[in-house]
N, C-alpha and C. Protein backbone atom coordinates (compact mmCIF):
# COMPACT_ATOMS: atom_id res chain seq x y z
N UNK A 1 -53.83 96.54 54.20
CA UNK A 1 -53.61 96.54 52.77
C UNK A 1 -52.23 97.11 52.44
N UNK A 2 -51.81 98.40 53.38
CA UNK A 2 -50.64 98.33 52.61
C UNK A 2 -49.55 97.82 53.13
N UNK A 3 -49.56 96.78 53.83
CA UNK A 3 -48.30 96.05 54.31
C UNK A 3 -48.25 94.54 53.15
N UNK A 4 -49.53 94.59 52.46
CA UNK A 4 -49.53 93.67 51.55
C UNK A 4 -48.61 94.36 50.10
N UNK A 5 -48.41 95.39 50.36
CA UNK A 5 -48.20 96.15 48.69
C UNK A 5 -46.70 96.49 48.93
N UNK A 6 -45.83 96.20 50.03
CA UNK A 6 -44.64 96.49 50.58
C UNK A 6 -43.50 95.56 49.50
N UNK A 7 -44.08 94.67 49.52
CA UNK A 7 -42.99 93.32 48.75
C UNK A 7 -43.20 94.20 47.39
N UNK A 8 -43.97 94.42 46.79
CA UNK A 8 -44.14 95.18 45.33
C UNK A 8 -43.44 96.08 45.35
N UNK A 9 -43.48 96.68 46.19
CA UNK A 9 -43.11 98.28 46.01
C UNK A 9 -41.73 97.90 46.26
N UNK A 10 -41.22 97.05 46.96
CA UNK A 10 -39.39 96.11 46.88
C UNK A 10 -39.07 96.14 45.78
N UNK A 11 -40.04 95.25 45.17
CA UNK A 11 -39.92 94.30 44.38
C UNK A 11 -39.61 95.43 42.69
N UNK A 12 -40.23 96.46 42.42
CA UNK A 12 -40.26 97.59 41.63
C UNK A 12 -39.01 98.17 41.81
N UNK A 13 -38.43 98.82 42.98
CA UNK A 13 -37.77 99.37 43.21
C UNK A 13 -36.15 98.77 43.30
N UNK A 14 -36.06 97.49 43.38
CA UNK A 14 -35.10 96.69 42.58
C UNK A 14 -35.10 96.65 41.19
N UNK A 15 -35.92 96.02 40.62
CA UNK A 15 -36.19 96.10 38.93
C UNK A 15 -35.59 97.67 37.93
N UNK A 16 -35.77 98.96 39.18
CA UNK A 16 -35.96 99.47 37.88
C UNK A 16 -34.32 100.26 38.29
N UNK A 17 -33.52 99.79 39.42
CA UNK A 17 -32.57 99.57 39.75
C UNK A 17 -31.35 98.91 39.02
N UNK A 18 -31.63 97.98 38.51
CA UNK A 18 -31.01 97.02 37.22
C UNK A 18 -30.87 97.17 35.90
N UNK A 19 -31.83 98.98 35.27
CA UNK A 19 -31.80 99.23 34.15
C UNK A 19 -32.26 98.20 32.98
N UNK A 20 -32.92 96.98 33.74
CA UNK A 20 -33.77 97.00 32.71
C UNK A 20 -34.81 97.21 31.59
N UNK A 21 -34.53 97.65 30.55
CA UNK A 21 -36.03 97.76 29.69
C UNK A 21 -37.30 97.20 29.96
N UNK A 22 -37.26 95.63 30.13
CA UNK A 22 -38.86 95.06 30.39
C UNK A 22 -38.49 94.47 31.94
N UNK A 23 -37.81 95.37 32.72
CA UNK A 23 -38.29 95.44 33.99
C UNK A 23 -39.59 95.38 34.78
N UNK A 24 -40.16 96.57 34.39
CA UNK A 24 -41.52 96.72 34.52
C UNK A 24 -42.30 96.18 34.01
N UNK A 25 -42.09 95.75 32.87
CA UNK A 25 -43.04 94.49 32.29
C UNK A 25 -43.23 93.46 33.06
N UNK A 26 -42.17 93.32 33.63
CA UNK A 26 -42.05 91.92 34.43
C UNK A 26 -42.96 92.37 35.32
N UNK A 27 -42.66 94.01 36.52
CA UNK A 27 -43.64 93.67 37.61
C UNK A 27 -45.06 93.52 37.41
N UNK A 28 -45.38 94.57 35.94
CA UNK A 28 -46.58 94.34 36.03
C UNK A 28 -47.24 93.06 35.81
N UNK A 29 -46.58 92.10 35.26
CA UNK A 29 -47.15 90.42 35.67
C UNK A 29 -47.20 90.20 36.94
N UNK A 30 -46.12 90.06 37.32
CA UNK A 30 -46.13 89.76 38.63
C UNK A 30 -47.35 90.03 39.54
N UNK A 31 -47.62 91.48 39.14
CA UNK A 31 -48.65 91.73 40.37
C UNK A 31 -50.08 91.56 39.57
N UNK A 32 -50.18 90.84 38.59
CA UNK A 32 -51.42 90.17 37.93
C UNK A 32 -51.61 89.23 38.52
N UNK A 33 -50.80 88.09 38.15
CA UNK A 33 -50.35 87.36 38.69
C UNK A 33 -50.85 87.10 40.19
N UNK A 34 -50.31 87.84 40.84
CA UNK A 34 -50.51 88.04 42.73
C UNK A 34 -52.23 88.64 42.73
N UNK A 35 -52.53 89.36 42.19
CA UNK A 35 -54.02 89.24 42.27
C UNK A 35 -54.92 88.14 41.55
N UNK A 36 -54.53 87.22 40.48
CA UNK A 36 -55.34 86.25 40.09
C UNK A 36 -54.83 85.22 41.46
N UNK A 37 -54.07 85.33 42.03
CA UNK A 37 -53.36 84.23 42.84
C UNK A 37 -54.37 84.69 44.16
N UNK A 38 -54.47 85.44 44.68
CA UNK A 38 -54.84 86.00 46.17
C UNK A 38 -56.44 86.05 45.36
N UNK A 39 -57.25 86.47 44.40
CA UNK A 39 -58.72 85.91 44.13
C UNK A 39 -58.73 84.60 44.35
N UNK A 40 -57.61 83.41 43.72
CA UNK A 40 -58.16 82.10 43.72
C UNK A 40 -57.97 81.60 45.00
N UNK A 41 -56.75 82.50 46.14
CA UNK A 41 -57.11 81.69 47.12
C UNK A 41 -58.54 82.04 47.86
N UNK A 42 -58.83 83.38 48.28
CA UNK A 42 -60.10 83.78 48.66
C UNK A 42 -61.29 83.10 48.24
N UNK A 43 -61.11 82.31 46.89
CA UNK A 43 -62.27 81.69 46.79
C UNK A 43 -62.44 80.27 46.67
N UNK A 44 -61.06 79.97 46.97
CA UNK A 44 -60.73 78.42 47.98
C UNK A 44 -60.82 78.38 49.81
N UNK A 45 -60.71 79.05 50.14
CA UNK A 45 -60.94 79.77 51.36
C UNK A 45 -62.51 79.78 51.72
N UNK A 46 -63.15 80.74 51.18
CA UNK A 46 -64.92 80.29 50.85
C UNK A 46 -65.20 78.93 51.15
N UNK A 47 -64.45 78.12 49.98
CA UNK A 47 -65.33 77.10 49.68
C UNK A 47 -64.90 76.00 51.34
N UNK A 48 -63.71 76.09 51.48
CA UNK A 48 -63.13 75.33 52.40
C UNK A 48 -63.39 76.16 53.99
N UNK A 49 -64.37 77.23 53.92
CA UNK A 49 -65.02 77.70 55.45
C UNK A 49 -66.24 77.00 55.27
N UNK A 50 -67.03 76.58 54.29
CA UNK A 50 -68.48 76.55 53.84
C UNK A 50 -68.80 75.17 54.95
N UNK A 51 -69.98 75.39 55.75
CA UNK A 51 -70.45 74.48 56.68
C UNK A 51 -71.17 73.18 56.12
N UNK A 52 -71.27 73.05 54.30
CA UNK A 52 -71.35 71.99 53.80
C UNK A 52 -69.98 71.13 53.16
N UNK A 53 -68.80 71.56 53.20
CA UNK A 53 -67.87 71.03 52.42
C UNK A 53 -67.38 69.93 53.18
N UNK A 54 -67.43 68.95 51.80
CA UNK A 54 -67.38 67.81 52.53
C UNK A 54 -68.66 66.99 52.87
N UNK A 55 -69.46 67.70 53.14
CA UNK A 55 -70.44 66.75 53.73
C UNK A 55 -71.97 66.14 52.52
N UNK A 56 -71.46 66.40 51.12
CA UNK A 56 -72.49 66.00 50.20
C UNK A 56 -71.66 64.90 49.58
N UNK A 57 -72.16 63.64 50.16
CA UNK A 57 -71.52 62.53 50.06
C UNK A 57 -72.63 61.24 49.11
N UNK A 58 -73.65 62.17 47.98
CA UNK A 58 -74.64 61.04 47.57
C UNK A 58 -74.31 60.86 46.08
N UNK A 59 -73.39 61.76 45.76
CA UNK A 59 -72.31 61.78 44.20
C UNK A 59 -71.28 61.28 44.38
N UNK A 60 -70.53 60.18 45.87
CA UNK A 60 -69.35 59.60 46.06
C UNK A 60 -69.63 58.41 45.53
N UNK A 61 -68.63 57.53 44.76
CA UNK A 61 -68.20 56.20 44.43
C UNK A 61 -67.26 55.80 45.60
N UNK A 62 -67.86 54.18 46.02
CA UNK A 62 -66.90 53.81 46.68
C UNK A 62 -66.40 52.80 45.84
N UNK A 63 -65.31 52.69 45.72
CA UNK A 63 -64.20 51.68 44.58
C UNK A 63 -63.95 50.55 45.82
């Protein structure tokens, strides 16, 4: 976990480097952002380990 929080803690420590005002505004998206992003893959991940995916084929159209 915390080799995942390394780029942030970069990523902060540039920002507030630059004297910006909504510096930090920015990271804190960012790392919203990176957690709605890393939930949706985990639960694409799920679906794409699941020992049925793929294989419910009686709702397919063949064109």
């Amino acid at each position: 976990m915390e080799e995942q929080k390394l780029p942030l803690v970069l990523v902060t420590k540039y920002l507030r480097n630059r004297s910006n005002p909504n510096a930090m505004l920015t990271v804190f998206q960012f790392e919203r952002e990176a957690v709605v992003l890393a939930n949706w893959l985990r639960d694409q991940e799920v679906l794409a380990l699941s020992q049925d995916f793929g294989q419910d084929l009686r709702h397919a159209v063949n064109y």
